[in-house]
ModelCIF file with pLDDT and N, C-alpha, C, O atoms, coordinates in Angstrom:
data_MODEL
#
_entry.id   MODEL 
#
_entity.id                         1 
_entity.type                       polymer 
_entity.pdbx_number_of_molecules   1 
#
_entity_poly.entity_id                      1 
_entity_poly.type                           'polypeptide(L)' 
_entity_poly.nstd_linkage                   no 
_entity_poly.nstd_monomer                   no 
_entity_poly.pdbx_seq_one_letter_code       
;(UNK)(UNK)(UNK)(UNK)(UNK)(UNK)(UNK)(UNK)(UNK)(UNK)(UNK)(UNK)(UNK)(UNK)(UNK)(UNK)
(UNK)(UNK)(UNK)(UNK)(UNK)(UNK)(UNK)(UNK)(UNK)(UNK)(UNK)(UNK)(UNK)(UNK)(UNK)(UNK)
(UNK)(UNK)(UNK)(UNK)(UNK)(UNK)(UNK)(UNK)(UNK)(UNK)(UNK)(UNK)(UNK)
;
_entity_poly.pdbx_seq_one_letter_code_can   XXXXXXXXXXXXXXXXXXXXXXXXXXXXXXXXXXXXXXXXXXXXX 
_entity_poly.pdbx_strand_id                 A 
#
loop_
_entity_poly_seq.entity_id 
_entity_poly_seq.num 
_entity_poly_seq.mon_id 
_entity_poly_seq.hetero 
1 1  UNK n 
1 2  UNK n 
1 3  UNK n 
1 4  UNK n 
1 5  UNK n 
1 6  UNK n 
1 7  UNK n 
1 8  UNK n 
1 9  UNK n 
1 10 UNK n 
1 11 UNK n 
1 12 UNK n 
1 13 UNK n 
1 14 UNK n 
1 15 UNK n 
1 16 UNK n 
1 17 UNK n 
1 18 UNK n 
1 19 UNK n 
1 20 UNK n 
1 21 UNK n 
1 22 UNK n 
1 23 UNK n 
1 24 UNK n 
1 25 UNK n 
1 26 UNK n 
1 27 UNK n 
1 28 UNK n 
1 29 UNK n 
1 30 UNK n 
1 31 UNK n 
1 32 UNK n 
1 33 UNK n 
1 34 UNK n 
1 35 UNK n 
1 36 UNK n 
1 37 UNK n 
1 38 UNK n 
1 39 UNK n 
1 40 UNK n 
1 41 UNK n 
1 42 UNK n 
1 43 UNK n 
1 44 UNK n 
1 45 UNK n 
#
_struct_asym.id          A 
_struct_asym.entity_id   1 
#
loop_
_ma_qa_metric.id 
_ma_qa_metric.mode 
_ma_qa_metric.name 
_ma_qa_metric.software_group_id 
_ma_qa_metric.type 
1 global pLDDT . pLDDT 
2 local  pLDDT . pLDDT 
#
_ma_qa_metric_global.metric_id      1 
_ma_qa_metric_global.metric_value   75.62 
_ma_qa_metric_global.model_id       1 
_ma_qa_metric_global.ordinal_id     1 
#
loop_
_ma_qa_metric_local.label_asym_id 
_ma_qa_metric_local.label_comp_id 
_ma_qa_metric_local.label_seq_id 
_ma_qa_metric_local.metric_id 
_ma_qa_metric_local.metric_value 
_ma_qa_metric_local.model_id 
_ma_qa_metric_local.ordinal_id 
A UNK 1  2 94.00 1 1  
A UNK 2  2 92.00 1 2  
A UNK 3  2 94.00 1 3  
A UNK 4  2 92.00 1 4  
A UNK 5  2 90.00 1 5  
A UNK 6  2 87.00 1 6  
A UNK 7  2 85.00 1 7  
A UNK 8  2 83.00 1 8  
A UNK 9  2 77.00 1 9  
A UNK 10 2 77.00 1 10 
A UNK 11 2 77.00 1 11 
A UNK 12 2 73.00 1 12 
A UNK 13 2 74.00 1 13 
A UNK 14 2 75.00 1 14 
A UNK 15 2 78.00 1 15 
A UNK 16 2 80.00 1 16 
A UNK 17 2 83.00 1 17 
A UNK 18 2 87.00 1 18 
A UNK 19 2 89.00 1 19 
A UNK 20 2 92.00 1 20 
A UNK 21 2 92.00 1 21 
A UNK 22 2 94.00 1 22 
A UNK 23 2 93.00 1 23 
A UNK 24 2 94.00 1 24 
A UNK 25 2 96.00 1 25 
A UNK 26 2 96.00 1 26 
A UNK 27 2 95.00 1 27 
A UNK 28 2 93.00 1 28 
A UNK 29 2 89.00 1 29 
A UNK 30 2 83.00 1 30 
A UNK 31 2 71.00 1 31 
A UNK 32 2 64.00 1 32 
A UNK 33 2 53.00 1 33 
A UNK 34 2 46.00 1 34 
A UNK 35 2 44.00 1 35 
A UNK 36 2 43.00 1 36 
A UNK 37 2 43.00 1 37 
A UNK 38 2 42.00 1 38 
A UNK 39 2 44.00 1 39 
A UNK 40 2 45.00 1 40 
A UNK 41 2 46.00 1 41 
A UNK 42 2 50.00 1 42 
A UNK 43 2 59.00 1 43 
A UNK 44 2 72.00 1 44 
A UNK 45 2 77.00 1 45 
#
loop_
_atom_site.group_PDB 
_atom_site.id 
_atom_site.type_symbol 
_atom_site.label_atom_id 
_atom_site.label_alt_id 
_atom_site.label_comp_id 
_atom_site.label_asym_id 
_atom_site.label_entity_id 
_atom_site.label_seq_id 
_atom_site.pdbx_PDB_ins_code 
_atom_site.Cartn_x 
_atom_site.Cartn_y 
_atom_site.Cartn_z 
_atom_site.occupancy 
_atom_site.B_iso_or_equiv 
_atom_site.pdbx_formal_charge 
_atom_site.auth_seq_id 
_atom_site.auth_comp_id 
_atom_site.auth_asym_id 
_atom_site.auth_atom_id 
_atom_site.pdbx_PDB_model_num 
ATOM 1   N N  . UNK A 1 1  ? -27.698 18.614 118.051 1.00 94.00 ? 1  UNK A N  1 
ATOM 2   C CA . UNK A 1 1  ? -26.343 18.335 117.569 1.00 94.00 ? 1  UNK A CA 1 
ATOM 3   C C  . UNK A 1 1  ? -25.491 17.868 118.740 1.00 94.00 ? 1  UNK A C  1 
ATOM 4   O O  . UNK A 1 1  ? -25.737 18.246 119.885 1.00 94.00 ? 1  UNK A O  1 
ATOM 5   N N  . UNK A 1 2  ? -24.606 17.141 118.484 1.00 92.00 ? 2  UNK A N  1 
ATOM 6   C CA . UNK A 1 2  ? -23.435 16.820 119.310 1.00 92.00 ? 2  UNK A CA 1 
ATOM 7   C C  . UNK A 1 2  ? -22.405 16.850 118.801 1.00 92.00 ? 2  UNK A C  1 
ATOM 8   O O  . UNK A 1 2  ? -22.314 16.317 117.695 1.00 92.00 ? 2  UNK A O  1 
ATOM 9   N N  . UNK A 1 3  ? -21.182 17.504 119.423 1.00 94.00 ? 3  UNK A N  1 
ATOM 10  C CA . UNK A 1 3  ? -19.817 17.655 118.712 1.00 94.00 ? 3  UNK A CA 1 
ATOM 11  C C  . UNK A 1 3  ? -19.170 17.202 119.799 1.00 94.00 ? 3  UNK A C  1 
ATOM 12  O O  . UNK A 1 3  ? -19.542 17.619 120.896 1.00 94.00 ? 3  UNK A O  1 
ATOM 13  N N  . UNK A 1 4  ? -17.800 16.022 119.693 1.00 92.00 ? 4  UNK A N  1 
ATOM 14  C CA . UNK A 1 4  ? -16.801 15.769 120.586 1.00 92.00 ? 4  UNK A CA 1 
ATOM 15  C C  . UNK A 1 4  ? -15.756 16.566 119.979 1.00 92.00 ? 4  UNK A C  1 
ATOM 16  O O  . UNK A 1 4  ? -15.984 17.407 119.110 1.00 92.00 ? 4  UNK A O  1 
ATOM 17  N N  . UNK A 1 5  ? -14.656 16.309 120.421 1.00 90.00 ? 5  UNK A N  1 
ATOM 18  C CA . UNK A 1 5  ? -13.394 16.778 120.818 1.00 90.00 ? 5  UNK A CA 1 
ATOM 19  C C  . UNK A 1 5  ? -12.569 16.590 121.732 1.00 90.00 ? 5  UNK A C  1 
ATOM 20  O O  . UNK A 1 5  ? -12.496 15.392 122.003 1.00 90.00 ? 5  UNK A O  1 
ATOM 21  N N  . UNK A 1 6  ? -11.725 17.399 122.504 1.00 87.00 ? 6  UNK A N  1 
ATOM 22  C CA . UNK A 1 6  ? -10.519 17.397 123.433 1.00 87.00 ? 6  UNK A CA 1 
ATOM 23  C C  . UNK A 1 6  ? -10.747 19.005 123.957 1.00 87.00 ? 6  UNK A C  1 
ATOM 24  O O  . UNK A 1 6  ? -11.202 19.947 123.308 1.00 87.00 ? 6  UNK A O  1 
ATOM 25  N N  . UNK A 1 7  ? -10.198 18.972 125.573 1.00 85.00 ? 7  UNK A N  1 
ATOM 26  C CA . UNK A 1 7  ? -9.798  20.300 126.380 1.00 85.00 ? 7  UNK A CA 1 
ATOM 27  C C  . UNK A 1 7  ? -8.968  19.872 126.953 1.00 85.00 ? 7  UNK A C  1 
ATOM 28  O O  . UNK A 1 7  ? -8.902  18.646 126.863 1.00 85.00 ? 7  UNK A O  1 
ATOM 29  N N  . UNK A 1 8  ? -7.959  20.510 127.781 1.00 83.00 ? 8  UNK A N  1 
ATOM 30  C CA . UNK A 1 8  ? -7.002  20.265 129.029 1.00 83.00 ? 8  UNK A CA 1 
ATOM 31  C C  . UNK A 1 8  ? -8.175  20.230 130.335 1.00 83.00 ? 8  UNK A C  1 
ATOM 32  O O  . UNK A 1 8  ? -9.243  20.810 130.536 1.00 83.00 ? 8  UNK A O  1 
ATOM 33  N N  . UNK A 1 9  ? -7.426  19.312 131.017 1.00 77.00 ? 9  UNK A N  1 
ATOM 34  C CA . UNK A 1 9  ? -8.161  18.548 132.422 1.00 77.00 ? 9  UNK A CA 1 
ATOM 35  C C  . UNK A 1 9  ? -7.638  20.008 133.817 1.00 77.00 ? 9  UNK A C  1 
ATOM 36  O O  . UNK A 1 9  ? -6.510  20.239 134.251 1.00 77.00 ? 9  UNK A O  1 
ATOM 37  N N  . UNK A 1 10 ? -8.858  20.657 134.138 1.00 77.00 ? 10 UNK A N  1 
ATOM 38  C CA . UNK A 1 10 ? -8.333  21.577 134.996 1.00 77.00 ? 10 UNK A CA 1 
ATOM 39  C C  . UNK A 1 10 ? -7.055  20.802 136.187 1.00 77.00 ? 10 UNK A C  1 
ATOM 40  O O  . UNK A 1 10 ? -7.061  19.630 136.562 1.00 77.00 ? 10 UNK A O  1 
ATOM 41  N N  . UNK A 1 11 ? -6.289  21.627 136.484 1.00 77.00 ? 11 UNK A N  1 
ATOM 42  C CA . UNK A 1 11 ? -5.176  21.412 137.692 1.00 77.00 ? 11 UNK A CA 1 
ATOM 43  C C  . UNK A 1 11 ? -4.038  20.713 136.696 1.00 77.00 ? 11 UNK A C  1 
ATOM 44  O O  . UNK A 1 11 ? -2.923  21.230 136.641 1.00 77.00 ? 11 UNK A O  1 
ATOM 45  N N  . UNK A 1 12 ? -4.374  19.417 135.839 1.00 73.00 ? 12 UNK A N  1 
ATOM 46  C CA . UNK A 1 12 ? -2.995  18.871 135.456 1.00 73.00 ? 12 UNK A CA 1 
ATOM 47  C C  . UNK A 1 12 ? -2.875  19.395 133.762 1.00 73.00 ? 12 UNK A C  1 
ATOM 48  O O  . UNK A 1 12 ? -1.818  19.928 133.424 1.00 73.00 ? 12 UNK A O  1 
ATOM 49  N N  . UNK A 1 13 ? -3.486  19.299 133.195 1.00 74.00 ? 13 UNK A N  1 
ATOM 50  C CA . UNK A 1 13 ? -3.481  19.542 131.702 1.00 74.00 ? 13 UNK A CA 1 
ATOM 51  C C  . UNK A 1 13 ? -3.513  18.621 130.831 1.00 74.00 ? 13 UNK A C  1 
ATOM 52  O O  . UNK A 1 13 ? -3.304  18.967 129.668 1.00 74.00 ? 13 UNK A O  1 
ATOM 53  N N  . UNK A 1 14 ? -3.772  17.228 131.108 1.00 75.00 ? 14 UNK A N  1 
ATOM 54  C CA . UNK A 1 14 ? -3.719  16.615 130.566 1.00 75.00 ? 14 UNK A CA 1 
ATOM 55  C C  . UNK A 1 14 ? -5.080  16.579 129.515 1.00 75.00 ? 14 UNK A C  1 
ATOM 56  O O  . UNK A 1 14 ? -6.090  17.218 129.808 1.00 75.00 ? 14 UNK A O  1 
ATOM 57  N N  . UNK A 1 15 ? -5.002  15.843 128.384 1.00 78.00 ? 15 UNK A N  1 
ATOM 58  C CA . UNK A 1 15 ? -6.183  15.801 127.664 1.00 78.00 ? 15 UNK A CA 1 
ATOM 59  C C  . UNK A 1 15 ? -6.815  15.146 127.747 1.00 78.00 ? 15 UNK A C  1 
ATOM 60  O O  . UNK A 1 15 ? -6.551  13.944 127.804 1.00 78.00 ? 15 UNK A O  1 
ATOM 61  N N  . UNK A 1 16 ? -8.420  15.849 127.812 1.00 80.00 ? 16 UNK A N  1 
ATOM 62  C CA . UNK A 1 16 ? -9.802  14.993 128.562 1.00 80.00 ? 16 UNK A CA 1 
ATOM 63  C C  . UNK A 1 16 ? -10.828 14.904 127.723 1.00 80.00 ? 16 UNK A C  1 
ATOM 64  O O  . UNK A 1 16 ? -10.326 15.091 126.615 1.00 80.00 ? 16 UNK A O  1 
ATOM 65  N N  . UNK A 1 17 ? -11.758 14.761 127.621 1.00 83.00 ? 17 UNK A N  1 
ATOM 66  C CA . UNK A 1 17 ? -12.893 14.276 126.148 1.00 83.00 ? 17 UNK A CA 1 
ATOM 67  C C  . UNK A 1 17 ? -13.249 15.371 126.092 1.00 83.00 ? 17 UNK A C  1 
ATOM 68  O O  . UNK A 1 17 ? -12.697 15.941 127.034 1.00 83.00 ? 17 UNK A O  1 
ATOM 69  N N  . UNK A 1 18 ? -14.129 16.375 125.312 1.00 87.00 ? 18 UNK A N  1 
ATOM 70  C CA . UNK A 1 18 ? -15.551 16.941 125.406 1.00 87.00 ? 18 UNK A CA 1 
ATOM 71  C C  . UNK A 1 18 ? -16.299 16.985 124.644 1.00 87.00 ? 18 UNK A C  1 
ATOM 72  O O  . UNK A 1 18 ? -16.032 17.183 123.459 1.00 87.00 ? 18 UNK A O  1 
ATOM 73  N N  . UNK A 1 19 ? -17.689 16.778 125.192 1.00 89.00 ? 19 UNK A N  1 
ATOM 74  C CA . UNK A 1 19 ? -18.733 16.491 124.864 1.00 89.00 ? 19 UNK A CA 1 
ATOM 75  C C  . UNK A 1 19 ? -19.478 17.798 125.022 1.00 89.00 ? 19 UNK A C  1 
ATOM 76  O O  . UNK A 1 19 ? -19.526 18.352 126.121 1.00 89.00 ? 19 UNK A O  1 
ATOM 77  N N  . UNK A 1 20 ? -20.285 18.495 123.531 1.00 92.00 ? 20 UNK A N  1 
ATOM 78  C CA . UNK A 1 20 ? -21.434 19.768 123.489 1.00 92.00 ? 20 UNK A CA 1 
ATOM 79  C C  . UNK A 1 20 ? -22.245 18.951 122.919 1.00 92.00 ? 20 UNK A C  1 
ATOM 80  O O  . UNK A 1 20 ? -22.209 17.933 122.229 1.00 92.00 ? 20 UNK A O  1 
ATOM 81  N N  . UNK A 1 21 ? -23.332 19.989 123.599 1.00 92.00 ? 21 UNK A N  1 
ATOM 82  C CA . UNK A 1 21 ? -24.703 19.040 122.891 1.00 92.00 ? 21 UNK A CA 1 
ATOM 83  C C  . UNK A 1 21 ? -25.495 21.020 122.306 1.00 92.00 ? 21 UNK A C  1 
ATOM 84  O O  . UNK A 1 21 ? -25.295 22.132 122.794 1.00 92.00 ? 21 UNK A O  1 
ATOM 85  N N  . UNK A 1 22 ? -26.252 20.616 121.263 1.00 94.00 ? 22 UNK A N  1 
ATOM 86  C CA . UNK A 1 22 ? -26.965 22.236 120.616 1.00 94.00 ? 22 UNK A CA 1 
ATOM 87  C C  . UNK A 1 22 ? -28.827 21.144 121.078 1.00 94.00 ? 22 UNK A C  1 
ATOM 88  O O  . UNK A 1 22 ? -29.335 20.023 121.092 1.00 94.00 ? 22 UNK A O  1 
ATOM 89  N N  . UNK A 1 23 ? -29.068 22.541 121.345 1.00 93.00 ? 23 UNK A N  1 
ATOM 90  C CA . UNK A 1 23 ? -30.485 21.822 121.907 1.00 93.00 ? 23 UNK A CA 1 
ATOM 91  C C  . UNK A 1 23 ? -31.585 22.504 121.131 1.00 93.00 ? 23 UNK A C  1 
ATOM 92  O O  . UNK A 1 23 ? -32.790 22.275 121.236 1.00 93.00 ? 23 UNK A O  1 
ATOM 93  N N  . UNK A 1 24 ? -30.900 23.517 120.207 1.00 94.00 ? 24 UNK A N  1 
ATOM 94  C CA . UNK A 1 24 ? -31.797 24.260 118.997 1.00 94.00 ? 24 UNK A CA 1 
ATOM 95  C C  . UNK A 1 24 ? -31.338 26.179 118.807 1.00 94.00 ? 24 UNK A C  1 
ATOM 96  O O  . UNK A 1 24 ? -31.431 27.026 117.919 1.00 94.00 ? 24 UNK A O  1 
ATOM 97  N N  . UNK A 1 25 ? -30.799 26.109 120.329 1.00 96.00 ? 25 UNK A N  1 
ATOM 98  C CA . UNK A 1 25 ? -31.125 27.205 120.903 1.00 96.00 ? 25 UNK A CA 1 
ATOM 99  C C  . UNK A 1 25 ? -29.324 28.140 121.562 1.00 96.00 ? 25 UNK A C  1 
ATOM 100 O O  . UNK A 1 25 ? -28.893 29.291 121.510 1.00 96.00 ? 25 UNK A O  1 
ATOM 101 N N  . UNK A 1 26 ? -29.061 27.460 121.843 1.00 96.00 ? 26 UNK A N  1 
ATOM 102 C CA . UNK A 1 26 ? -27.555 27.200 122.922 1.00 96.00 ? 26 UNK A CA 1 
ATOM 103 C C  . UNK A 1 26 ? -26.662 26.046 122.708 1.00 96.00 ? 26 UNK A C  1 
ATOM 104 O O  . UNK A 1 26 ? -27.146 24.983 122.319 1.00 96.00 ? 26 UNK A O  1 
ATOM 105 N N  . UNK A 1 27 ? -25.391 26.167 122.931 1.00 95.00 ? 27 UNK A N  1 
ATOM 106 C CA . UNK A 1 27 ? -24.132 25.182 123.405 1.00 95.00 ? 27 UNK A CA 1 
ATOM 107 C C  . UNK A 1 27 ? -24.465 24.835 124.480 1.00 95.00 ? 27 UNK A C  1 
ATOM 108 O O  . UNK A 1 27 ? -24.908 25.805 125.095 1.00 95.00 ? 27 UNK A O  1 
ATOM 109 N N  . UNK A 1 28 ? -24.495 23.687 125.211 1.00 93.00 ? 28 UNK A N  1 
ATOM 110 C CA . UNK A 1 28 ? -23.811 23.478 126.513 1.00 93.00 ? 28 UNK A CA 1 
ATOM 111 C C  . UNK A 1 28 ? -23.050 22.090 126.820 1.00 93.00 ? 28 UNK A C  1 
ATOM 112 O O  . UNK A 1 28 ? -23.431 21.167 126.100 1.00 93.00 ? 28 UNK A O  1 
ATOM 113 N N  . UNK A 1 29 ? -21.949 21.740 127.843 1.00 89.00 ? 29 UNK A N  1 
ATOM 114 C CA . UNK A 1 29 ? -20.865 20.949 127.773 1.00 89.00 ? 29 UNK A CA 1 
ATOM 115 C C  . UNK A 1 29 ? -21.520 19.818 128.625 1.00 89.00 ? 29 UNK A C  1 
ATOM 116 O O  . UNK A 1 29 ? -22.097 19.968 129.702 1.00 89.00 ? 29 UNK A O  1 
ATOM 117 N N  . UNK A 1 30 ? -21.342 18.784 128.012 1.00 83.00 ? 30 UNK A N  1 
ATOM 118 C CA . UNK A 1 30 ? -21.977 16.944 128.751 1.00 83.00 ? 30 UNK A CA 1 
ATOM 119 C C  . UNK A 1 30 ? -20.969 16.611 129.532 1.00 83.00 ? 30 UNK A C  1 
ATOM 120 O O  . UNK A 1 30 ? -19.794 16.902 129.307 1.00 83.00 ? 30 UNK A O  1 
ATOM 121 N N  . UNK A 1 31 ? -21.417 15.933 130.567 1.00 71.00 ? 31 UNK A N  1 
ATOM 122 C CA . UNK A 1 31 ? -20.320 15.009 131.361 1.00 71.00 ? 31 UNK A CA 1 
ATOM 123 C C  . UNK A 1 31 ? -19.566 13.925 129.888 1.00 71.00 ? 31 UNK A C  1 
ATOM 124 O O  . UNK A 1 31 ? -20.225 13.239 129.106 1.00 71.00 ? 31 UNK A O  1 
ATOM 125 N N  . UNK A 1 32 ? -18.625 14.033 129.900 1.00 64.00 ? 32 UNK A N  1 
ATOM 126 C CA . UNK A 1 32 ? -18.179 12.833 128.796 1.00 64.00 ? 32 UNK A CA 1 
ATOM 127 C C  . UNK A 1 32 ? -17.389 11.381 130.506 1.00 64.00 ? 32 UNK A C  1 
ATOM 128 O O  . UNK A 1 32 ? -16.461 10.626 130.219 1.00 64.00 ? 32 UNK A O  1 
ATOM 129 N N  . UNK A 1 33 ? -17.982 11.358 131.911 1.00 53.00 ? 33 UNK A N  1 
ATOM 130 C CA . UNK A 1 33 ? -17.344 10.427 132.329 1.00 53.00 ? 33 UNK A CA 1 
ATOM 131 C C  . UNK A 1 33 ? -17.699 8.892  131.787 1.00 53.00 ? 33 UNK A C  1 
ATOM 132 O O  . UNK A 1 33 ? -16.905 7.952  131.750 1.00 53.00 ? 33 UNK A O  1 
ATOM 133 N N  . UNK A 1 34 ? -18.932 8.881  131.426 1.00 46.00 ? 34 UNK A N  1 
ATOM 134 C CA . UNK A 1 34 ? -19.627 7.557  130.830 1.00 46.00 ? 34 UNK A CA 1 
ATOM 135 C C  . UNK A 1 34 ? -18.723 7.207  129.504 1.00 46.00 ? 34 UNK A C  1 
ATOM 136 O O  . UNK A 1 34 ? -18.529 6.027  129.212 1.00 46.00 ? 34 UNK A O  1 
ATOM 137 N N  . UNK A 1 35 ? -18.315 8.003  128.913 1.00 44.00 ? 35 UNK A N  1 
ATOM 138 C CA . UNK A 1 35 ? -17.747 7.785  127.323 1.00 44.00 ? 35 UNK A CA 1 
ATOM 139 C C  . UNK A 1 35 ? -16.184 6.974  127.596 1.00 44.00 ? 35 UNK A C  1 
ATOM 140 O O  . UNK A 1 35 ? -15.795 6.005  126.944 1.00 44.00 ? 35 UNK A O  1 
ATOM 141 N N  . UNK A 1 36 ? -15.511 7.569  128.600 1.00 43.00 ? 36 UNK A N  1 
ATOM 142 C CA . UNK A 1 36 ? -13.818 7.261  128.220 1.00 43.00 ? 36 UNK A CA 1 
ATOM 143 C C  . UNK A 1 36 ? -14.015 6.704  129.943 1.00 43.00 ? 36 UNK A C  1 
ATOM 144 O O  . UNK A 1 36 ? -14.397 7.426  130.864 1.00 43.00 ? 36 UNK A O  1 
ATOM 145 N N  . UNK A 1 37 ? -13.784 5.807  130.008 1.00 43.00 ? 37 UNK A N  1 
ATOM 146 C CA . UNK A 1 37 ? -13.270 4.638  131.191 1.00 43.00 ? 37 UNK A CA 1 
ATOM 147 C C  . UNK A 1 37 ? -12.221 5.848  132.176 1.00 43.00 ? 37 UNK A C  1 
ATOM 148 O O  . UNK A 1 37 ? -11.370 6.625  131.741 1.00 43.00 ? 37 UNK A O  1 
ATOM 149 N N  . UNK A 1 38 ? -12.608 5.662  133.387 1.00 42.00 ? 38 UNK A N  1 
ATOM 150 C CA . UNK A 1 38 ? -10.752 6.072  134.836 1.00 42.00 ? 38 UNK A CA 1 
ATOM 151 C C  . UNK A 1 38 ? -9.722  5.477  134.311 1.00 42.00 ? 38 UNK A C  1 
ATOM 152 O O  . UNK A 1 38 ? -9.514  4.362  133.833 1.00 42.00 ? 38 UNK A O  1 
ATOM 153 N N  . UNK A 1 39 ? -8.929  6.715  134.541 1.00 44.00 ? 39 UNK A N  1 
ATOM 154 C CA . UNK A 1 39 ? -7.339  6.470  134.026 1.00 44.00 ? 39 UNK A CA 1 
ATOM 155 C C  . UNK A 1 39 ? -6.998  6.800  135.092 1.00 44.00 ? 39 UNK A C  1 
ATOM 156 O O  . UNK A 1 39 ? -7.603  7.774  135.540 1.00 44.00 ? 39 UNK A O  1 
ATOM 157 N N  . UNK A 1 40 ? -5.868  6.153  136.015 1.00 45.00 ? 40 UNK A N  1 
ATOM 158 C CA . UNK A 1 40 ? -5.014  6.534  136.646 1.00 45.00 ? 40 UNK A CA 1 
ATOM 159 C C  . UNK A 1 40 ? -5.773  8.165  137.695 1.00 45.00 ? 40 UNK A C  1 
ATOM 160 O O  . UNK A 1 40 ? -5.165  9.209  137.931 1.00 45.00 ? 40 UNK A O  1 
ATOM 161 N N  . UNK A 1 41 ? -7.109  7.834  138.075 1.00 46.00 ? 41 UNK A N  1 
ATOM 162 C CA . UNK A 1 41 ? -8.202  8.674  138.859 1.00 46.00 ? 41 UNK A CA 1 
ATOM 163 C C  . UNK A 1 41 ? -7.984  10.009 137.691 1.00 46.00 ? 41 UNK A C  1 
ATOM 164 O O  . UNK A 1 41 ? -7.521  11.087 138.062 1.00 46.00 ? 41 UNK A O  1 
ATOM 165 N N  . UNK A 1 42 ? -8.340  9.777  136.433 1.00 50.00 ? 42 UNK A N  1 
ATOM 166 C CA . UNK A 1 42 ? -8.712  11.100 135.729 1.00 50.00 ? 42 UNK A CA 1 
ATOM 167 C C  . UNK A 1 42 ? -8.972  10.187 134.717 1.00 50.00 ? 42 UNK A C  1 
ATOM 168 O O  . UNK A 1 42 ? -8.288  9.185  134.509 1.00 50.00 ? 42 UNK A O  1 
ATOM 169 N N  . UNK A 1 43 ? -10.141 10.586 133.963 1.00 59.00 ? 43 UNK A N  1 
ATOM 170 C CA . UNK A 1 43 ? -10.287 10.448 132.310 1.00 59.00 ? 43 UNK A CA 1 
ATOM 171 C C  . UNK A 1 43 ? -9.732  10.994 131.674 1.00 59.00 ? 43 UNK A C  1 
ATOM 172 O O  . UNK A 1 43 ? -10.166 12.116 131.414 1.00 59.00 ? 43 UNK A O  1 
ATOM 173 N N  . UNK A 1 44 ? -8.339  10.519 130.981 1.00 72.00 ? 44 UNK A N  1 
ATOM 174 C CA . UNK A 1 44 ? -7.699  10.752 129.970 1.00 72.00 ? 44 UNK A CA 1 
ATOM 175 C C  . UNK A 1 44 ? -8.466  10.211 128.779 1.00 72.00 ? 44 UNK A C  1 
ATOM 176 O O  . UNK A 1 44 ? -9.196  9.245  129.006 1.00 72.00 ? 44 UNK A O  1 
ATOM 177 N N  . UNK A 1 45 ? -8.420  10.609 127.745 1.00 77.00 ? 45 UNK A N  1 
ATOM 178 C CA . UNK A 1 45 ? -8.429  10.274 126.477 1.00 77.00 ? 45 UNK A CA 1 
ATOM 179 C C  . UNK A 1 45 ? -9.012  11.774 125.508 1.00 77.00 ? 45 UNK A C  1 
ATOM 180 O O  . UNK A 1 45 ? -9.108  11.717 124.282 1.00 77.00 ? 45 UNK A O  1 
#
């Protein structure tokens, strides 16, 4: 499974992608930098 969404960006708060992946077994959180392009040196979106 994969589920996106949104978290706050540690230090500023702004909102940043996230990406879980279920591998059958467990959650765990993907780099989403490949998905949403540098903003202003942070991935916003």
């Amino acid at each position: 499974c994969i589920a996106v969404g949104t978290t706050a960006a540690p230090g500023d708060g702004h909102i940043v992608p996230l990406v879980e992946s279920w591998n059958g077994s467990s959650w765990s959180t993907q780099e989403a930098t490949d998905t949403v392009a540098v903003y202003g040196g942070s991935n916003y979106g």
